[in-house]
PDB file of N, CA and C in Angstrom:
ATOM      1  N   UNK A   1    -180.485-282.028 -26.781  1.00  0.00           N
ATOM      2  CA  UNK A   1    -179.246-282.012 -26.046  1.00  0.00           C
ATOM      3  C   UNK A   1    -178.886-283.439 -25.665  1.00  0.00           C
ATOM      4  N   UNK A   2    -177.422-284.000 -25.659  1.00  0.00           N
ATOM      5  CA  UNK A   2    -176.758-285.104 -25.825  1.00  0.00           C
ATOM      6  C   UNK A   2    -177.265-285.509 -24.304  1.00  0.00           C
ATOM      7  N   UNK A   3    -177.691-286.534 -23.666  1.00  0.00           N
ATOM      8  CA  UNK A   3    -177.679-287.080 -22.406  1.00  0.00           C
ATOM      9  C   UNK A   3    -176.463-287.212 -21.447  1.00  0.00           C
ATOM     10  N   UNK A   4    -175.577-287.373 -22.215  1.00  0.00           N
ATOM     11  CA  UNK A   4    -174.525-287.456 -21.422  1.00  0.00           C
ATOM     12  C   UNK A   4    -174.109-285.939 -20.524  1.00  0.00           C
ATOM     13  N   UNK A   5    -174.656-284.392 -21.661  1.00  0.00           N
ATOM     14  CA  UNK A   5    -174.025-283.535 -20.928  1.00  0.00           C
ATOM     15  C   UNK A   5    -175.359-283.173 -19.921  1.00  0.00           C
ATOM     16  N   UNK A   6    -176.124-283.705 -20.289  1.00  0.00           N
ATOM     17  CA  UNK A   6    -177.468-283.112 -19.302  1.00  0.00           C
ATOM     18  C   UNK A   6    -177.092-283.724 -17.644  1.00  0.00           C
ATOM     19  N   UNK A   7    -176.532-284.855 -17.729  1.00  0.00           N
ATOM     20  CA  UNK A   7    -176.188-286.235 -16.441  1.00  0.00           C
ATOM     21  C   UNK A   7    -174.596-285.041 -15.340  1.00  0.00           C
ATOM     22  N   UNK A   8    -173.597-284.702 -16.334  1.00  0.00           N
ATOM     23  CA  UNK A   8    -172.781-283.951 -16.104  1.00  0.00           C
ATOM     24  C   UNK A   8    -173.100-282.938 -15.845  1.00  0.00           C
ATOM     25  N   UNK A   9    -174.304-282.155 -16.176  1.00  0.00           N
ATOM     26  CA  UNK A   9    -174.357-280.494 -15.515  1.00  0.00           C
ATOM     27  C   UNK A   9    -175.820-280.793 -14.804  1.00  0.00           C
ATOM     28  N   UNK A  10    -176.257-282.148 -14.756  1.00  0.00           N
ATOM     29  CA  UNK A  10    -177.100-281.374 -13.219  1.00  0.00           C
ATOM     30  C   UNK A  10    -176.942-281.257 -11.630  1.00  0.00           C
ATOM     31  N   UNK A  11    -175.950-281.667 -11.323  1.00  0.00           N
ATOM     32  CA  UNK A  11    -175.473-281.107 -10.079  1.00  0.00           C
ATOM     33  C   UNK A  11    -174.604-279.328  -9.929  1.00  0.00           C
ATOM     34  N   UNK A  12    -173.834-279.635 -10.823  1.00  0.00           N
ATOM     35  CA  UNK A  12    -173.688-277.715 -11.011  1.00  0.00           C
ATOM     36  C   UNK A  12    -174.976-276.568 -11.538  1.00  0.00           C
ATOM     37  N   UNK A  13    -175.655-277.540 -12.139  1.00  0.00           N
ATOM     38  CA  UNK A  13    -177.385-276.535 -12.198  1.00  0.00           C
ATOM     39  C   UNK A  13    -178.104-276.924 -11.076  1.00  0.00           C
ATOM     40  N   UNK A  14    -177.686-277.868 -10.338  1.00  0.00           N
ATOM     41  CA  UNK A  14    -178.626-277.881  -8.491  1.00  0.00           C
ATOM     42  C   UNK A  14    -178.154-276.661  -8.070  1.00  0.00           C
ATOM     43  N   UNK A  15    -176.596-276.889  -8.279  1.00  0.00           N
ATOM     44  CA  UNK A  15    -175.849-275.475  -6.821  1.00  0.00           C
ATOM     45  C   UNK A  15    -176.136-274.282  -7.592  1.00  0.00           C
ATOM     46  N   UNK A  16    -176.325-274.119  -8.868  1.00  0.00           N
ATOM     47  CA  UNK A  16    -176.552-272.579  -9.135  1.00  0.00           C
ATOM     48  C   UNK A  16    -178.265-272.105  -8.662  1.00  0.00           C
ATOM     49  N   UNK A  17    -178.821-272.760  -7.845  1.00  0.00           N
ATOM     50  CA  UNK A  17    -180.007-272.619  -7.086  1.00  0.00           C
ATOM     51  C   UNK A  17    -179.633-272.380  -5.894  1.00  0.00           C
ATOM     52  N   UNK A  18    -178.511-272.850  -5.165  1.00  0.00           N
ATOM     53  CA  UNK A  18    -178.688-272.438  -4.082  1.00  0.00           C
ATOM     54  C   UNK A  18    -177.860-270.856  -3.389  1.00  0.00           C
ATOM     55  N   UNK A  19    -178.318-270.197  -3.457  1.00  0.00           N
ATOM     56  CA  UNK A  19    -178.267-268.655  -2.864  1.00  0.00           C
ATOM     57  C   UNK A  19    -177.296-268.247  -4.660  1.00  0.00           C
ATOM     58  N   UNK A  20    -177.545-266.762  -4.382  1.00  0.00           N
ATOM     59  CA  UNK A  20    -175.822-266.175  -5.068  1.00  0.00           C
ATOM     60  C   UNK A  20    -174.738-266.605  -4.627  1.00  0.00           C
ATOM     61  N   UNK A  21    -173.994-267.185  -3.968  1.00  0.00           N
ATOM     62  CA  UNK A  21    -172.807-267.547  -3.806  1.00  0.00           C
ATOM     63  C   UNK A  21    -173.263-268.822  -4.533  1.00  0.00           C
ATOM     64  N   UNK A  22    -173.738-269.850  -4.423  1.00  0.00           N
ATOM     65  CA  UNK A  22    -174.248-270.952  -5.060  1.00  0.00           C
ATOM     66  C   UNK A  22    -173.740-270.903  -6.470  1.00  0.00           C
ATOM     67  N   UNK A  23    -174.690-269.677  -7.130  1.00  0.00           N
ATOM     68  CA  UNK A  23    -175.041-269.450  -8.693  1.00  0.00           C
ATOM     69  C   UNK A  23    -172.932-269.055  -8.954  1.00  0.00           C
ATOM     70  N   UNK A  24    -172.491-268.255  -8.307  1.00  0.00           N
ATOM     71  CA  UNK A  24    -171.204-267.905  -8.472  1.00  0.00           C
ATOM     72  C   UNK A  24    -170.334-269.245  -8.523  1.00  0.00           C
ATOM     73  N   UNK A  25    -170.676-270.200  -7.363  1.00  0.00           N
ATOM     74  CA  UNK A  25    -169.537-271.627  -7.683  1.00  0.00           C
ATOM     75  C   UNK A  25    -169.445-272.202  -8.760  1.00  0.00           C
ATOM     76  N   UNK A  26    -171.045-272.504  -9.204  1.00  0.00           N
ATOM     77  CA  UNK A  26    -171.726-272.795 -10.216  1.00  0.00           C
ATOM     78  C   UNK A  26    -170.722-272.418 -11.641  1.00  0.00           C
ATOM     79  N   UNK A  27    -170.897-270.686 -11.443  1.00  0.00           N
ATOM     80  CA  UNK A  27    -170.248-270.356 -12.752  1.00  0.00           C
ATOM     81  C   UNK A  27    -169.206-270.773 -12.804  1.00  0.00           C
ATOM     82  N   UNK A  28    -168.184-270.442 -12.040  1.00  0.00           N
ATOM     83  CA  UNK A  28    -166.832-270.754 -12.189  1.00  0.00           C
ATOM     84  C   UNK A  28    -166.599-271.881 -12.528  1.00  0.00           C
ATOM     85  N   UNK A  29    -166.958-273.017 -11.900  1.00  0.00           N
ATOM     86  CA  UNK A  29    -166.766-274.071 -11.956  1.00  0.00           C
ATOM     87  C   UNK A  29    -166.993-274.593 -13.525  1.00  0.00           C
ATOM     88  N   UNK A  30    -168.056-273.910 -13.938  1.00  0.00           N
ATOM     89  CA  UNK A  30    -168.604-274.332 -15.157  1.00  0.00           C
ATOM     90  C   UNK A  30    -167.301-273.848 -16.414  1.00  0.00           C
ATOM     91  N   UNK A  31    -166.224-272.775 -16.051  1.00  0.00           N
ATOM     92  CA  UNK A  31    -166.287-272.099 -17.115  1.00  0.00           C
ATOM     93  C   UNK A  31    -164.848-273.586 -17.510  1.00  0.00           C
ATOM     94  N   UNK A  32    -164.376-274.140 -17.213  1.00  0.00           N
ATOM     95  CA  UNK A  32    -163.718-275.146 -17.916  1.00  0.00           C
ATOM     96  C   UNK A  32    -164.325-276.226 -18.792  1.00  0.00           C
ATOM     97  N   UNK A  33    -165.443-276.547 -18.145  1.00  0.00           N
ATOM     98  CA  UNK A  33    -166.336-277.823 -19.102  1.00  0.00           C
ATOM     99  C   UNK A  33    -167.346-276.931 -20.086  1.00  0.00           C
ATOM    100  N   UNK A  34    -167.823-275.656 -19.876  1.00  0.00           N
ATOM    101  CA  UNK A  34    -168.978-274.909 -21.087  1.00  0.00           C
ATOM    102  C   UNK A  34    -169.835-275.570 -21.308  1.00  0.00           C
ATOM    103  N   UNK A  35    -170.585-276.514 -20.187  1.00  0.00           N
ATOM    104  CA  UNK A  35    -171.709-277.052 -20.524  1.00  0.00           C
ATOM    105  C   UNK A  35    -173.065-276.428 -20.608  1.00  0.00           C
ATOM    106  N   UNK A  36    -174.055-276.315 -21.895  1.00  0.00           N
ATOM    107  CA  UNK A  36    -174.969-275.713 -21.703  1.00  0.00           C
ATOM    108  C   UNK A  36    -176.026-276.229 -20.691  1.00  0.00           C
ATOM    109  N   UNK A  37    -176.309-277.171 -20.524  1.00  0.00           N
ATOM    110  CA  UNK A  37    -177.296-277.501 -19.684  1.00  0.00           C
ATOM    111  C   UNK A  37    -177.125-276.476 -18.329  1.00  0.00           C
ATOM    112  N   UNK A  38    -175.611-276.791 -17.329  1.00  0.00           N
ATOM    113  CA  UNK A  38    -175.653-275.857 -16.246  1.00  0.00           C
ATOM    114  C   UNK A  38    -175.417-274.209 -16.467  1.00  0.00           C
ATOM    115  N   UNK A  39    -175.153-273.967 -17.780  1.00  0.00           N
ATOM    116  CA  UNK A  39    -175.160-272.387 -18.225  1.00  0.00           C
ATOM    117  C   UNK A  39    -176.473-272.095 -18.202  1.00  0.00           C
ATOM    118  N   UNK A  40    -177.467-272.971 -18.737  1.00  0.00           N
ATOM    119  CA  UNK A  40    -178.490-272.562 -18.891  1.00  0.00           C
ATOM    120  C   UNK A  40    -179.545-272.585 -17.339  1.00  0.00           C
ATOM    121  N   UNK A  41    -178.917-273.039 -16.313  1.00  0.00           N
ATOM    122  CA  UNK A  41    -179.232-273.138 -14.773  1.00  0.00           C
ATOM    123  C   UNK A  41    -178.930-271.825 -14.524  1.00  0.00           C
ATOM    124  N   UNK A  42    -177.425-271.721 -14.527  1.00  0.00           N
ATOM    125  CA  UNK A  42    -176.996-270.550 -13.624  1.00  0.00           C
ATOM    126  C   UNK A  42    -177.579-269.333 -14.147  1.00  0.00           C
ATOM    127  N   UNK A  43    -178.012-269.624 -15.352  1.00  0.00           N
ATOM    128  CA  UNK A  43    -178.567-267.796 -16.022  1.00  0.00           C
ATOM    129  C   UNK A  43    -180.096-267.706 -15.410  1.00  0.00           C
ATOM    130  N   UNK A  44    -181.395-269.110 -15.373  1.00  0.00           N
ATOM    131  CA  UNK A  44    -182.099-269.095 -14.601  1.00  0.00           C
ATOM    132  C   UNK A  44    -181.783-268.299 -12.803  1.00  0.00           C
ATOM    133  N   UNK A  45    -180.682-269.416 -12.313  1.00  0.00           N
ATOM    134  CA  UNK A  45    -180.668-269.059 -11.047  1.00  0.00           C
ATOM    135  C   UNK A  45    -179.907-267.572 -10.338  1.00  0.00           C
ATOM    136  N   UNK A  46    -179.312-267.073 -11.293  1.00  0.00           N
ATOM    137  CA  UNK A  46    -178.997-265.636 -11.313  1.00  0.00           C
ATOM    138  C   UNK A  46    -179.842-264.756 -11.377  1.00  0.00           C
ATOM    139  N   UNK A  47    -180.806-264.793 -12.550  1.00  0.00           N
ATOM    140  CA  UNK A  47    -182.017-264.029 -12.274  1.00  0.00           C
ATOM    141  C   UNK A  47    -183.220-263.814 -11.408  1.00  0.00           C
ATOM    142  N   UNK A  48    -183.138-265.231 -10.818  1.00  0.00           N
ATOM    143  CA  UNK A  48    -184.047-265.434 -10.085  1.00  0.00           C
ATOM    144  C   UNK A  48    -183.398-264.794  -8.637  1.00  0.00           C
ATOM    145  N   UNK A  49    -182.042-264.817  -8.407  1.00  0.00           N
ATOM    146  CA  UNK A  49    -181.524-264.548  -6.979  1.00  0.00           C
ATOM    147  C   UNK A  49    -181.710-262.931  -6.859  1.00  0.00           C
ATOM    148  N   UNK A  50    -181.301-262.563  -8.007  1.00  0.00           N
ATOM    149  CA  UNK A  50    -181.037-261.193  -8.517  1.00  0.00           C
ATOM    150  C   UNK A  50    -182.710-260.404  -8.098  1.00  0.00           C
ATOM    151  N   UNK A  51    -183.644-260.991  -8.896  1.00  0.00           N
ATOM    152  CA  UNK A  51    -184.868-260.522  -8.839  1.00  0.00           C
ATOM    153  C   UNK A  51    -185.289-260.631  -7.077  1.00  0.00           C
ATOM    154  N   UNK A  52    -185.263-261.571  -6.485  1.00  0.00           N
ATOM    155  CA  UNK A  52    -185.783-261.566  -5.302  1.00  0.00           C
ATOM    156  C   UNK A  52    -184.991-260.523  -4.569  1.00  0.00           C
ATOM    157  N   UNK A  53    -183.719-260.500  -4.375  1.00  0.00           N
ATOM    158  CA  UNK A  53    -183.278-259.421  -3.611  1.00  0.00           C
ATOM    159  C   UNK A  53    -183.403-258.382  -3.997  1.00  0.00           C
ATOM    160  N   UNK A  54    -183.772-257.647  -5.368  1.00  0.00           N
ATOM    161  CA  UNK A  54    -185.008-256.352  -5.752  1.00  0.00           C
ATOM    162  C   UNK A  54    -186.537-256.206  -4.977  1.00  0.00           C
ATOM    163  N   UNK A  55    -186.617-257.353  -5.311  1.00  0.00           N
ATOM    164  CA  UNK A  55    -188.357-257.244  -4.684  1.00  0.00           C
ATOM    165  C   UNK A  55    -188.279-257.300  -2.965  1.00  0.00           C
ATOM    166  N   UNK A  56    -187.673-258.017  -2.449  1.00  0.00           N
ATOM    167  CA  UNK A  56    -187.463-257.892  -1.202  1.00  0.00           C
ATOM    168  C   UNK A  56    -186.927-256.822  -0.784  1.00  0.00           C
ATOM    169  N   UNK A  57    -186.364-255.961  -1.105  1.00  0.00           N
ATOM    170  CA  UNK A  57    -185.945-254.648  -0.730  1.00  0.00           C
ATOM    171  C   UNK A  57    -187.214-253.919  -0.361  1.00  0.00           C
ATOM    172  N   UNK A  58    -187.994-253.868  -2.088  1.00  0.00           N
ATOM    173  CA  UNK A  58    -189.221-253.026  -1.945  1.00  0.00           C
ATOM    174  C   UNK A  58    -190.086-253.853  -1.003  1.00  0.00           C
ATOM    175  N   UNK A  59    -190.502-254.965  -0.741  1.00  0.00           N
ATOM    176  CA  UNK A  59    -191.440-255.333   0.315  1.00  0.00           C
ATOM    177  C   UNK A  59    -190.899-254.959   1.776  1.00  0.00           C
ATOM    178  N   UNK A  60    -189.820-254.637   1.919  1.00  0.00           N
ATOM    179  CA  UNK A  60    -189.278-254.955   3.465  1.00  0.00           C
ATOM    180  C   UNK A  60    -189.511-253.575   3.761  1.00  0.00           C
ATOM    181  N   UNK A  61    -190.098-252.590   3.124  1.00  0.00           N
ATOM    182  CA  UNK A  61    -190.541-251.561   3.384  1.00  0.00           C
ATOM    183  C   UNK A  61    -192.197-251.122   3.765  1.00  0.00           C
ATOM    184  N   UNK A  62    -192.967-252.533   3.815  1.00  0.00           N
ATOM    185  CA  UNK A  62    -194.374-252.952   4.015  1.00  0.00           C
ATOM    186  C   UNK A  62    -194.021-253.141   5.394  1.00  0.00           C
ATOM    187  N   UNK A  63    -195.114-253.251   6.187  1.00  0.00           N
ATOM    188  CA  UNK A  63    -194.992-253.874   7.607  1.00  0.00           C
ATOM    189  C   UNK A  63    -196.383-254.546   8.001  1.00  0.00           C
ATOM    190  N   UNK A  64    -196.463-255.717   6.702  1.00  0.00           N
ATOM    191  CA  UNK A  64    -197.222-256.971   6.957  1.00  0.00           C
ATOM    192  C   UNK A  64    -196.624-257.840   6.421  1.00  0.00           C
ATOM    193  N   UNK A  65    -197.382-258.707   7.455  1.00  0.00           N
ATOM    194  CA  UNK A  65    -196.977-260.146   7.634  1.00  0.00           C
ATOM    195  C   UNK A  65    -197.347-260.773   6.510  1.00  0.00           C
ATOM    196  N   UNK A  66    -198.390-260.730   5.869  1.00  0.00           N
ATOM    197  CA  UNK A  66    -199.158-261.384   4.931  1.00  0.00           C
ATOM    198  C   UNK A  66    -198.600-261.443   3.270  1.00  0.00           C
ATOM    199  N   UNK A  67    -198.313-259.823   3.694  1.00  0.00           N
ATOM    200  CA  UNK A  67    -197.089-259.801   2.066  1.00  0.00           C
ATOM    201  C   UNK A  67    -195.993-260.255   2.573  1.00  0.00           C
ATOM    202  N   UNK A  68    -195.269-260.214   3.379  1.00  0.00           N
ATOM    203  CA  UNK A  68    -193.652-261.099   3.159  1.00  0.00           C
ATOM    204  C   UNK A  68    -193.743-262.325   3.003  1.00  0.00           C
ATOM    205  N   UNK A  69    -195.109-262.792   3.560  1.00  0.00           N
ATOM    206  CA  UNK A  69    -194.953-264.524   3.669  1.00  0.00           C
ATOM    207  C   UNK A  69    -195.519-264.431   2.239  1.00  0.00           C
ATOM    208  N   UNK A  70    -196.396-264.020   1.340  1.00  0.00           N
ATOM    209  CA  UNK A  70    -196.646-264.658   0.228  1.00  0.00           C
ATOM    210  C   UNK A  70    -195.861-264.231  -0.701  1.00  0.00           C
ATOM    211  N   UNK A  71    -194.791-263.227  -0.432  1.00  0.00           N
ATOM    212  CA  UNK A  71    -193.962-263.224  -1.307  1.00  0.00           C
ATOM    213  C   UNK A  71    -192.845-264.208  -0.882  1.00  0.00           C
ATOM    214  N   UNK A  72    -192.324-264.633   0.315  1.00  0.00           N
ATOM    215  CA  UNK A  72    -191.492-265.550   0.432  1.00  0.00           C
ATOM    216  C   UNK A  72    -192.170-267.220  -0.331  1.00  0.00           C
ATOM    217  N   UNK A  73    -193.409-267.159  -0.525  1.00  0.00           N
ATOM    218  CA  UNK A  73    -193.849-268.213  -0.423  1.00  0.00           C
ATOM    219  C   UNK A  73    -193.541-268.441  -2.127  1.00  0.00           C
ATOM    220  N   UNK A  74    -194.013-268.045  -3.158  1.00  0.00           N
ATOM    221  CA  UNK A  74    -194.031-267.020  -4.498  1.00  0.00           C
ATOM    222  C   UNK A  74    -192.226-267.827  -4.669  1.00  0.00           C
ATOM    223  N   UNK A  75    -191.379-266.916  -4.066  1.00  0.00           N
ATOM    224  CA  UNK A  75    -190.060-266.939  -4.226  1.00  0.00           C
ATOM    225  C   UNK A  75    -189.759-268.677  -4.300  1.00  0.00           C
ATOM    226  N   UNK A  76    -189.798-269.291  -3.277  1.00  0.00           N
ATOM    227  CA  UNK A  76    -189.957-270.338  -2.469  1.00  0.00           C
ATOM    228  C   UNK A  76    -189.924-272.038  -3.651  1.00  0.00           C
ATOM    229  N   UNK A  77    -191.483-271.504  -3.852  1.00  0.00           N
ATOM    230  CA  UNK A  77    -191.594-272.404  -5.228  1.00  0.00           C
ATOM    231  C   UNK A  77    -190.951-272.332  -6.962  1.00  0.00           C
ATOM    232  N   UNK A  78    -190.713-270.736  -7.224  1.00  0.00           N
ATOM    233  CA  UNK A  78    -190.220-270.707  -8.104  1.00  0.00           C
ATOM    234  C   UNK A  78    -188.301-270.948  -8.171  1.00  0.00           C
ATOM    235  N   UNK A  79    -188.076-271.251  -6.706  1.00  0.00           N
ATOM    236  CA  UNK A  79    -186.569-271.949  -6.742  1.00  0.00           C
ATOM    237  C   UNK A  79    -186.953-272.914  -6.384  1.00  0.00           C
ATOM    238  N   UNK A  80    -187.811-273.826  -6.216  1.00  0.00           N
ATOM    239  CA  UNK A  80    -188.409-275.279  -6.166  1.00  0.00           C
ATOM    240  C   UNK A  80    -188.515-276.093  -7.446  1.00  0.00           C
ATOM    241  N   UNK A  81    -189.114-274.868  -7.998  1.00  0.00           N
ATOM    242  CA  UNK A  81    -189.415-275.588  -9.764  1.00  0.00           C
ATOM    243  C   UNK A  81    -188.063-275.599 -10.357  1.00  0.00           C
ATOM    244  N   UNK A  82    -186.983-274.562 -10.135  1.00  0.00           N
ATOM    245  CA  UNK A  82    -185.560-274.206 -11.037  1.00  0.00           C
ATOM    246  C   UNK A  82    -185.363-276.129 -10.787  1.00  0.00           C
ATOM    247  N   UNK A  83    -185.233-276.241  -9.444  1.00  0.00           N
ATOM    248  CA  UNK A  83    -184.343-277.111  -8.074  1.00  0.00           C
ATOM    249  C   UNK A  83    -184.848-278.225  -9.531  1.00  0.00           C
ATOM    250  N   UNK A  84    -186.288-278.610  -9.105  1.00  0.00           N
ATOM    251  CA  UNK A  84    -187.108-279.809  -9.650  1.00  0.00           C
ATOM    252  C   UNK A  84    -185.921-279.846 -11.336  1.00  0.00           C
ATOM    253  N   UNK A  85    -186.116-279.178 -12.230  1.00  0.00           N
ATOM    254  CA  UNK A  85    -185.837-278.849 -13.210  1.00  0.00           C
ATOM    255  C   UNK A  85    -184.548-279.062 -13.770  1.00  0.00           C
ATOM    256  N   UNK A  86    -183.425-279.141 -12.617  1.00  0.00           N
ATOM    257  CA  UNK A  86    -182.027-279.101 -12.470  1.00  0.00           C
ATOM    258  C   UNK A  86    -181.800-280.559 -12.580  1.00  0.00           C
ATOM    259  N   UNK A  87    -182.485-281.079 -11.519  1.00  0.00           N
ATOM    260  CA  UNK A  87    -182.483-282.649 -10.908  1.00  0.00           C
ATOM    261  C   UNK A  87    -182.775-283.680 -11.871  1.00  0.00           C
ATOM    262  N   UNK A  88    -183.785-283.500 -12.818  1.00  0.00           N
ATOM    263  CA  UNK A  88    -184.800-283.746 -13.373  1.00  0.00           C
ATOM    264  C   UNK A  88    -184.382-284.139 -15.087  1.00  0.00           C
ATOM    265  N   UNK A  89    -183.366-283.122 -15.114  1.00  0.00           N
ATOM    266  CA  UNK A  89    -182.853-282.879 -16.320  1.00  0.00           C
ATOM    267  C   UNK A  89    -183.340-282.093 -17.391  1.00  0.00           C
ATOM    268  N   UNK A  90    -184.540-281.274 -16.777  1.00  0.00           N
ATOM    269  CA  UNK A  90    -184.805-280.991 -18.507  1.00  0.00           C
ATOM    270  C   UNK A  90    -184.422-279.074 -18.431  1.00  0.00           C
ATOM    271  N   UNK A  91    -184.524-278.551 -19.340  1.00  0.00           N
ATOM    272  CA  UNK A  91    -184.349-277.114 -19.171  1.00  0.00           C
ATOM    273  C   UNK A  91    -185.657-276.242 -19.032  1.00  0.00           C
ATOM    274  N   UNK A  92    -186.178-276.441 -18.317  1.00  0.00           N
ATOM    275  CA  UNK A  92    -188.003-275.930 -17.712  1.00  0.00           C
ATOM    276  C   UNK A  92    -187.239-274.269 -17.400  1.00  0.00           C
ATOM    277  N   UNK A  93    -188.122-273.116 -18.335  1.00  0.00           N
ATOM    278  CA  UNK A  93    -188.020-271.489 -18.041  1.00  0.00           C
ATOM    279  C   UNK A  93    -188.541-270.951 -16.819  1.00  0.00           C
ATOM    280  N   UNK A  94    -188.421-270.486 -15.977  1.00  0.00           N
ATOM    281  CA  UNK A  94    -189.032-270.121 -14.714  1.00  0.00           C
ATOM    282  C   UNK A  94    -190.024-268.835 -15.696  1.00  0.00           C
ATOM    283  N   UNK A  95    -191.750-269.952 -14.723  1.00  0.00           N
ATOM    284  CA  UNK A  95    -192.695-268.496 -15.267  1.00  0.00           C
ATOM    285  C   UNK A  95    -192.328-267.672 -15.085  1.00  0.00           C
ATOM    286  N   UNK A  96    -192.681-266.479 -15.824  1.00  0.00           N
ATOM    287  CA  UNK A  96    -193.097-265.052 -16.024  1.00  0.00           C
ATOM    288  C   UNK A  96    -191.418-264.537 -16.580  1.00  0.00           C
ATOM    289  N   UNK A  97    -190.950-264.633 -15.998  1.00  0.00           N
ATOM    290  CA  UNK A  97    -189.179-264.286 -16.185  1.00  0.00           C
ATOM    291  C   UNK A  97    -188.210-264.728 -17.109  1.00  0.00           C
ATOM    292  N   UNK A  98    -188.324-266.289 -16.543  1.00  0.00           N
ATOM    293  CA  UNK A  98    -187.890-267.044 -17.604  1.00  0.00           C
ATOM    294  C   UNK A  98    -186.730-266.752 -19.098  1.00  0.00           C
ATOM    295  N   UNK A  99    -187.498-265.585 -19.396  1.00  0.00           N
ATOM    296  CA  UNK A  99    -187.415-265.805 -21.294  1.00  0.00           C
ATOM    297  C   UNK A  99    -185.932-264.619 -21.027  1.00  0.00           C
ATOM    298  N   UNK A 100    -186.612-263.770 -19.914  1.00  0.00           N
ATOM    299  CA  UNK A 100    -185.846-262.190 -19.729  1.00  0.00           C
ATOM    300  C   UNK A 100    -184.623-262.781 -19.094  1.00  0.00           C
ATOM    301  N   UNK A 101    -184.443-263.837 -18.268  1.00  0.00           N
ATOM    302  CA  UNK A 101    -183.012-264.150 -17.967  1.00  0.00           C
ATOM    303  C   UNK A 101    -182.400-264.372 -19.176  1.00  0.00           C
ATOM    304  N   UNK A 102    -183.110-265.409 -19.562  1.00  0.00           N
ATOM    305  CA  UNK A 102    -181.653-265.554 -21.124  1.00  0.00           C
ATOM    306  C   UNK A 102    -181.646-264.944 -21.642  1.00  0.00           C
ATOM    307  N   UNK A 103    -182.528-263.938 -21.985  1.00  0.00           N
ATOM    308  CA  UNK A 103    -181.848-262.914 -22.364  1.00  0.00           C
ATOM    309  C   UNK A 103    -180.898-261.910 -22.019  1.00  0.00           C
ATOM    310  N   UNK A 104    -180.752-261.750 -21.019  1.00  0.00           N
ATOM    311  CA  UNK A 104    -180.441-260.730 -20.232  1.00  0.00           C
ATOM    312  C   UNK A 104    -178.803-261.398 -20.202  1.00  0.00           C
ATOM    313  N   UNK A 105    -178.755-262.458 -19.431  1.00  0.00           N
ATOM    314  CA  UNK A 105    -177.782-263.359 -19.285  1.00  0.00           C
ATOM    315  C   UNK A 105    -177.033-264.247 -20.248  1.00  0.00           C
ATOM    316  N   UNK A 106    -177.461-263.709 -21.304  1.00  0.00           N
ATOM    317  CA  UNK A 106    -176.755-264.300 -22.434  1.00  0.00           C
ATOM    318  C   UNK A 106    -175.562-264.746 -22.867  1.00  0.00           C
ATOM    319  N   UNK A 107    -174.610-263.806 -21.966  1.00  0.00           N
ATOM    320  CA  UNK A 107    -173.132-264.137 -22.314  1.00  0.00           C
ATOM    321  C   UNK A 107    -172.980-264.949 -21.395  1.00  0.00           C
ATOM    322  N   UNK A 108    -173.656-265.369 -20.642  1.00  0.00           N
ATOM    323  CA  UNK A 108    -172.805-266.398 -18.923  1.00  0.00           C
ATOM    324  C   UNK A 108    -173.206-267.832 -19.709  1.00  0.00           C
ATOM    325  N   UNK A 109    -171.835-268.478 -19.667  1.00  0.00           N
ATOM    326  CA  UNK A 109    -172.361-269.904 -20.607  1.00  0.00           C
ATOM    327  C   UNK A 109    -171.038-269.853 -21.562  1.00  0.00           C
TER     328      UNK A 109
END
């Protein structure tokens, strides 16, 4: 991928990390320039927003402390690594998931 578009979409692949409304500015914003670098953010950071507010549903039905914090913690770093990744420039897959966003998310981009 050309350097120039990686320099141009990593601040719109920062904000598609931060919350769903984030990943939503993100898109929009994106859909005039079609840069893959931040398409390829926001489909990370969609899945990842998407997935946590699944799993947090089912944990918030536990009543320990020990699982929310290591699942917040879990959550935490794997939008740390997107974050790192965005900044950084390169297109790094979030373990385990990763592969299933782009797929999944294929048309956003």
């Amino acid at each position: 991928m050309d350097e120039n578009i990686i320099n141009e979409g990593k601040t719109l692949g920062l904000v598609a990390y931060l919350t769903l409304l984030g990943t939503l500015i993100a898109y929009f914003m994106n859909q005039d320039k079609h840069n893959p670098f931040t398409a390829f953010h926001i489909r990370q950071g969609l899945g990842l927003g998407i997935t946590y507010i699944l799993i947090a549903f089912v944990i918030s039905s536990f009543d320990s402390m020990m699982i929310s914090m290591s699942f917040w913690l879990f959550f935490s770093v794997l939008y740390l690594y997107g974050i790192y990744g965005a900044v950084s420039g390169k297109r790094n897959k979030l373990p385990l998931l990763g592969d299933l966003f782009q797929k999944v998310f294929n048309s956003i981009g």
